[in-house]
N, C-alpha and C. Protein backbone atom coordinates (compact mmCIF):
# COMPACT_ATOMS: atom_id res chain seq x y z
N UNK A 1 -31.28 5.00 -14.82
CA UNK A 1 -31.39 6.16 -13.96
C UNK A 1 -31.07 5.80 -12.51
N UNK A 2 -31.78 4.71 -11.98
CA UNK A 2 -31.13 4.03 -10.47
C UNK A 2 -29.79 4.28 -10.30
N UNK A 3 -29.04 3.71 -11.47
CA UNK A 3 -27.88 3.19 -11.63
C UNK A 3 -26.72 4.89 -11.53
N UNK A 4 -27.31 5.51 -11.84
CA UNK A 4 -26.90 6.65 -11.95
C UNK A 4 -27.17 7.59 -10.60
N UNK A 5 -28.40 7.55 -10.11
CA UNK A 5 -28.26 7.79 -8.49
C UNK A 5 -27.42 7.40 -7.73
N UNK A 6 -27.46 5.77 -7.44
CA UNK A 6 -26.38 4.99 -6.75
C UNK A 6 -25.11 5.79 -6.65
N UNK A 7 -24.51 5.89 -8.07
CA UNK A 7 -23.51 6.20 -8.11
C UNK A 7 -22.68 7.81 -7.85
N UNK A 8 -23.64 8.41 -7.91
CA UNK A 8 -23.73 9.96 -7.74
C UNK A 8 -24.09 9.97 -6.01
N UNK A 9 -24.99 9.51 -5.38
CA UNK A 9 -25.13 9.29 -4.15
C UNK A 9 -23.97 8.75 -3.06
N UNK A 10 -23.20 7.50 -4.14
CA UNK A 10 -22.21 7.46 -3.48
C UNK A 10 -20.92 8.13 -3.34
N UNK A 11 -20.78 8.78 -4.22
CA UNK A 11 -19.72 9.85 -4.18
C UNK A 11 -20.00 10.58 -3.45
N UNK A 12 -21.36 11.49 -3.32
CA UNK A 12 -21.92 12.27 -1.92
C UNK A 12 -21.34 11.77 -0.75
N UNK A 13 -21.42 10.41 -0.96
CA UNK A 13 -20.83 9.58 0.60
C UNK A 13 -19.37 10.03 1.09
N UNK A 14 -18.97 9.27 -0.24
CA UNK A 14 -17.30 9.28 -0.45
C UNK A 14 -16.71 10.43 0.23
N UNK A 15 -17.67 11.47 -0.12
CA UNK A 15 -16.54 13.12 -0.45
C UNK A 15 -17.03 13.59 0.82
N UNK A 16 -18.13 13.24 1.76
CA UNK A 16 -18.40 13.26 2.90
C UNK A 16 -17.78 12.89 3.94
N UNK A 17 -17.52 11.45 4.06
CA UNK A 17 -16.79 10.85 4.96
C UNK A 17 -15.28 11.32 4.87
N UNK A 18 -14.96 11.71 3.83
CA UNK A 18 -13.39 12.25 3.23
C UNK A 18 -13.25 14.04 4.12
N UNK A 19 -14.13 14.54 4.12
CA UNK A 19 -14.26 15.92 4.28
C UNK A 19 -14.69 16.26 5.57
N UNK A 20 -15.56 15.69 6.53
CA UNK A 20 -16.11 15.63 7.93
C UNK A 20 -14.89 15.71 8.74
N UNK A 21 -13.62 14.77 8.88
CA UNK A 21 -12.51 14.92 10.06
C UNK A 21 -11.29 16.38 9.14
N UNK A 22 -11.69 16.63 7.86
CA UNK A 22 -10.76 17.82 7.56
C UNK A 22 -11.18 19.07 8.32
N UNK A 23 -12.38 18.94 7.65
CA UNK A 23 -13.24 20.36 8.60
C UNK A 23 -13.31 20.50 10.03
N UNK A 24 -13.14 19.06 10.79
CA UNK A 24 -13.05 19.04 12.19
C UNK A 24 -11.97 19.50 13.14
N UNK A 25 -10.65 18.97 12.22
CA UNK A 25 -9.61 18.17 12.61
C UNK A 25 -8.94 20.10 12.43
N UNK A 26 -9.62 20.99 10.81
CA UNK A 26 -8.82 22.02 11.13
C UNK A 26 -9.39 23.15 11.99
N UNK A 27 -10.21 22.92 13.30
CA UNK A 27 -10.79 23.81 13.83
C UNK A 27 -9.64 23.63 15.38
N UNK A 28 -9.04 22.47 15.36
CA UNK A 28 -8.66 21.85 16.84
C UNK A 28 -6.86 22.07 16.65
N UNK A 29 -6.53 22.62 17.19
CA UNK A 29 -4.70 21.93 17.42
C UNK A 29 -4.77 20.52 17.66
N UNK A 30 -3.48 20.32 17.06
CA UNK A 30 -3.61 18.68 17.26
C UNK A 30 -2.36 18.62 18.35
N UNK A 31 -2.51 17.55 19.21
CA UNK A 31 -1.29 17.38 20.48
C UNK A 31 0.05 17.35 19.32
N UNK A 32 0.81 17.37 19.98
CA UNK A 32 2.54 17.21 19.44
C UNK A 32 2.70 15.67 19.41
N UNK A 33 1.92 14.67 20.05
CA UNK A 33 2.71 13.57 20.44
C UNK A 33 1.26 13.17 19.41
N UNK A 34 0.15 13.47 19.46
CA UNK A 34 -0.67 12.81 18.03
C UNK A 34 -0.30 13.15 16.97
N UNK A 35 0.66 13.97 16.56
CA UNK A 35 1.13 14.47 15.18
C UNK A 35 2.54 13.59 15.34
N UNK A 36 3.03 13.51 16.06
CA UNK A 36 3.83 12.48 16.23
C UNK A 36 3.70 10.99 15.75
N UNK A 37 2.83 10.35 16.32
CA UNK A 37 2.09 9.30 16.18
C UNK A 37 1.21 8.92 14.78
N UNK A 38 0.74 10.11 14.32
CA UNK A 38 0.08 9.74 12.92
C UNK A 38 0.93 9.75 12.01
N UNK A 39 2.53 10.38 12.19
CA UNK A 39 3.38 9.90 10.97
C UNK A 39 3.80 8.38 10.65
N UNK A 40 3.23 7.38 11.61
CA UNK A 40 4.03 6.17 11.26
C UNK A 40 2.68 5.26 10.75
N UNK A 41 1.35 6.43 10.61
CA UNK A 41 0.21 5.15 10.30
C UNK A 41 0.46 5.12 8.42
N UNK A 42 1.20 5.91 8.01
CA UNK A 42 1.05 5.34 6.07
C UNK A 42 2.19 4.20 6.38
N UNK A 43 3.58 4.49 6.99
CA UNK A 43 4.15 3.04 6.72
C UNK A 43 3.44 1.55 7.41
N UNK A 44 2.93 1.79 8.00
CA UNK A 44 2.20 0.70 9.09
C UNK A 44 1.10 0.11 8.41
N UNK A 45 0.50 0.88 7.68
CA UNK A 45 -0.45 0.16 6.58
C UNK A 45 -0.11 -0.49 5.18
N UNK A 46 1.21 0.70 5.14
CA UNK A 46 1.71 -0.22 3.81
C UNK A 46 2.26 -1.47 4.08
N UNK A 47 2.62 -1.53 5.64
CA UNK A 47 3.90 -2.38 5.77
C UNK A 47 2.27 -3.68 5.67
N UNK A 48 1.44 -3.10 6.72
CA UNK A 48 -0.26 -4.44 6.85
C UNK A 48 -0.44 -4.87 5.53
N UNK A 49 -0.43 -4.64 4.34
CA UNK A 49 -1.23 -4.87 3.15
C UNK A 49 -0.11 -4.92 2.54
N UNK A 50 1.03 -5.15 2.18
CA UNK A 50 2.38 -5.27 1.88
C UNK A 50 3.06 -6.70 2.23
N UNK A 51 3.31 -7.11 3.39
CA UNK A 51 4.44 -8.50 4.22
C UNK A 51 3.29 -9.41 3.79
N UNK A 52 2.04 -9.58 3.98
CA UNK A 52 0.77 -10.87 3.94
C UNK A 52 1.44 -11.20 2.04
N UNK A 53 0.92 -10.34 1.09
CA UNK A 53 1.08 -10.62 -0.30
C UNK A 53 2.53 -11.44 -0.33
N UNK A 54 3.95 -11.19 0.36
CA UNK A 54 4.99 -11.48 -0.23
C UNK A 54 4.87 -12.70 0.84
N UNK A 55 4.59 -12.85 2.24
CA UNK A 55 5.00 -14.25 2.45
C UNK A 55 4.27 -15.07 2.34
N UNK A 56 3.10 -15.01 1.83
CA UNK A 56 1.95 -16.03 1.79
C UNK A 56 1.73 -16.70 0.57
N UNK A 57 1.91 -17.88 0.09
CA UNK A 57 1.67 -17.96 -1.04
C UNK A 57 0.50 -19.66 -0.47
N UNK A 58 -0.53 -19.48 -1.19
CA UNK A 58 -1.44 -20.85 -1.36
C UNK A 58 -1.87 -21.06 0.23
N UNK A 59 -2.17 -19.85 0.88
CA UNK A 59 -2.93 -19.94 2.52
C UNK A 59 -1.32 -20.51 3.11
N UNK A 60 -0.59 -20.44 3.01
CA UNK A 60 0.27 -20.95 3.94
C UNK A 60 1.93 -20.25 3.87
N UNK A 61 3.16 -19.79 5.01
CA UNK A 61 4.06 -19.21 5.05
C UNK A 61 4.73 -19.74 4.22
N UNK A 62 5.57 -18.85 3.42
CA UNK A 62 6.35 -19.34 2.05
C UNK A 62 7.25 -18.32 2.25
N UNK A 63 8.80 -18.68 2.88
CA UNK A 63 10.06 -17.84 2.78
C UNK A 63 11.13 -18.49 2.34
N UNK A 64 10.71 -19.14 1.10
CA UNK A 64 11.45 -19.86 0.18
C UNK A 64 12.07 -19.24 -1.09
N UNK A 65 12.73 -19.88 -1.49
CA UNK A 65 13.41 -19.23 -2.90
C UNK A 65 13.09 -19.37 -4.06
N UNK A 66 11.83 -20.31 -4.03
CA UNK A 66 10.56 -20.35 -4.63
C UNK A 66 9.75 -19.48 -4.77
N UNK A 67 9.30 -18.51 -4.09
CA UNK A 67 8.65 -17.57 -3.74
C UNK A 67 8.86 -16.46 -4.21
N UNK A 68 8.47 -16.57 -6.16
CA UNK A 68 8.91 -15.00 -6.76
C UNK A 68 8.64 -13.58 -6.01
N UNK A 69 7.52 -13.52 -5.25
CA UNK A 69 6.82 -12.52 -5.15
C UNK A 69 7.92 -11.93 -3.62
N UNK A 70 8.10 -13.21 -3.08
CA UNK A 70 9.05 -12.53 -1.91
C UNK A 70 10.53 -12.00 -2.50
N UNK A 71 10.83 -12.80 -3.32
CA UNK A 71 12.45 -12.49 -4.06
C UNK A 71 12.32 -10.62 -5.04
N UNK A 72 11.04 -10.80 -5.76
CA UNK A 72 10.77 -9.34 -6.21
C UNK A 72 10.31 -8.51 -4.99
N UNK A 73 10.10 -8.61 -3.89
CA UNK A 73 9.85 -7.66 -2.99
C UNK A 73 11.11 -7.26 -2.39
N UNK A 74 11.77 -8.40 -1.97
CA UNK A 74 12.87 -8.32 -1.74
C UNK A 74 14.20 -6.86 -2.77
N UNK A 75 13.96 -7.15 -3.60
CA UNK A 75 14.72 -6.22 -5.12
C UNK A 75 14.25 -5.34 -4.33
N UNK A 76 12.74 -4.89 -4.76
CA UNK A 76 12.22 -3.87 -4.89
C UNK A 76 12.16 -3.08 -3.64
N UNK A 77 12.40 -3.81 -2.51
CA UNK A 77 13.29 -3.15 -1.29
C UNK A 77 14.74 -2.32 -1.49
N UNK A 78 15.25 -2.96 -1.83
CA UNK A 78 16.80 -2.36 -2.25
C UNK A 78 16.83 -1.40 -3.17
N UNK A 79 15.95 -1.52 -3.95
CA UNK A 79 15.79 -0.55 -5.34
C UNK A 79 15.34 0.84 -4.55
N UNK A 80 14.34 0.44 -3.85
CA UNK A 80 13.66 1.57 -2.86
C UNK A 80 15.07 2.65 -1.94
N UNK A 81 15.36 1.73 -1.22
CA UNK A 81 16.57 2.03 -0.46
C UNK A 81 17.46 3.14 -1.20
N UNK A 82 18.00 2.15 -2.52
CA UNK A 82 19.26 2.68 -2.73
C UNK A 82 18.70 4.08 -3.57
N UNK A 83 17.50 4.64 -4.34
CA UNK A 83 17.07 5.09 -5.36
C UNK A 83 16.13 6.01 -4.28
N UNK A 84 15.36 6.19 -3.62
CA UNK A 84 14.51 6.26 -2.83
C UNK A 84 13.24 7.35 -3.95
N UNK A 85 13.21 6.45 -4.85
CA UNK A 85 11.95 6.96 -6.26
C UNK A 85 11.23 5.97 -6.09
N UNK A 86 10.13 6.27 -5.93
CA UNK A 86 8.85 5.23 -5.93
C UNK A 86 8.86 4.78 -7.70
N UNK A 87 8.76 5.73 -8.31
CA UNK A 87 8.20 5.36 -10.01
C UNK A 87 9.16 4.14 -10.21
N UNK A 88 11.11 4.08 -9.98
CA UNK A 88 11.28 3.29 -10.30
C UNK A 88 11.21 2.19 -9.69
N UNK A 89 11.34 2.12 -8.16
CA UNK A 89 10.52 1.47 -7.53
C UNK A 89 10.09 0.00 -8.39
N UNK A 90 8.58 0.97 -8.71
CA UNK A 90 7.55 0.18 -8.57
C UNK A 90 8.04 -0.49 -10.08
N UNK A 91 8.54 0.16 -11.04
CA UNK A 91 9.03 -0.29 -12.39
C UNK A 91 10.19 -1.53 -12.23
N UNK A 92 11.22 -1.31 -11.54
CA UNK A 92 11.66 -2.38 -11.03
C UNK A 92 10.98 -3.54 -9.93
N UNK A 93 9.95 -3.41 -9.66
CA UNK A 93 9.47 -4.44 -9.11
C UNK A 93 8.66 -5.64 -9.88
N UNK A 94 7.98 -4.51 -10.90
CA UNK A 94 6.84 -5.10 -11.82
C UNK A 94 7.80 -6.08 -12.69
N UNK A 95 8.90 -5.86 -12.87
CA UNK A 95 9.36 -6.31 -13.65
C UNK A 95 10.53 -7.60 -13.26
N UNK A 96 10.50 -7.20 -12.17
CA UNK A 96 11.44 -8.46 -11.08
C UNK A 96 10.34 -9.65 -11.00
N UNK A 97 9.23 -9.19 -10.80
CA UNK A 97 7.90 -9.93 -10.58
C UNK A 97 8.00 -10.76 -11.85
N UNK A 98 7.74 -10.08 -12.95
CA UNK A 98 7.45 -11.08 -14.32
C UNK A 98 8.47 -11.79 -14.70
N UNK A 99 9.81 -10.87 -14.43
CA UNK A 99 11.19 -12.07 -14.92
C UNK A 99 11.02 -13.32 -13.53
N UNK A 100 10.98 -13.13 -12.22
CA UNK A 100 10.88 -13.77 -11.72
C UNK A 100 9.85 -15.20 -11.67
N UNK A 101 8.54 -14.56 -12.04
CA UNK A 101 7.47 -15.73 -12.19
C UNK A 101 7.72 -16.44 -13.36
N UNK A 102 8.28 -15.99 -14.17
CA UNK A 102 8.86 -17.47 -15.49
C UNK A 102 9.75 -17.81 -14.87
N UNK A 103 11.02 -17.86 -14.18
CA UNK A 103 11.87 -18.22 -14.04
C UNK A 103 11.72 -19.45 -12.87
N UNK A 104 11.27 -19.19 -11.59
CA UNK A 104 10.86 -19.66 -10.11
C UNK A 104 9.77 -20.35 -10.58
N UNK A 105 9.58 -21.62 -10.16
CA UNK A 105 8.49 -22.89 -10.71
C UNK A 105 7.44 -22.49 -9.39
C-alpha cells in the first residue's frame, strides 16, 4: 500500500510541476525575442546529452576510427540530413551501432 502511495503521489508531482508554467505561461504574452530564443533549447539539449555519448568513450576524448559510437553517429547524421525522418533515423543508427560494434575492436 506505501508502495502504491509513493507512486500515485508522485505522479501528483509529475503532472504538477508539468502543468504550473502551462497555466502560467498561458495567461502572459510571451516577448517575440523569448519565443525566439526558446526555439533553439530542444536542439541544445539534444545536441548536451547527444556529443558527450559519441566522443567519450572510457572517461576520456575518443575521435578515432575506433570509436563505433562516433562513426554510427556520424551515419546517423547524414541519414538525418538527407531523409529528415527521425523513425529512420533512429533505425539506421541502431543498426550502424550493432554492425559497427562487431566490426571496430
Amino acid at each position: 500500500m506505501d508502495l502504491c502511495l509513493i507512486v500515485i503521489g508522485m505522479g501528483i508531482v509529475t503532472f504538477g510541476i508539468r502543468l504550473v508554467p502551462i497555466v502560467l505561461l498561458g495567461r502572459f504574452e510571451i516577448p517575440l525575442l523569448m519565443q525566439r530564443a526558446l526555439r533553439f533549447v530542444p536542439p541544445a539539449v539534444l545536441t548536451a546529452i547527444i556529443v558527450p555519448e559519441l566522443l567519450y568513450r572510457n572517461d576520456q576524448l575518443d575521435v578515432s576510427l575506433t570509436n563505433a559510437r562516433l562513426l554510427a553517429g556520424l551515419i546517423a547524421i547524414v541519414v538525418a540530413w538527407r531523409t529528415k525522418n527521425a523513425l529512420i533515423t533512429i533505425g539506421v543508427g541502431m543498426i550502424a551501432m550493432w554492425v559497427l560494434s562487431t566490426i571496430v575492436p
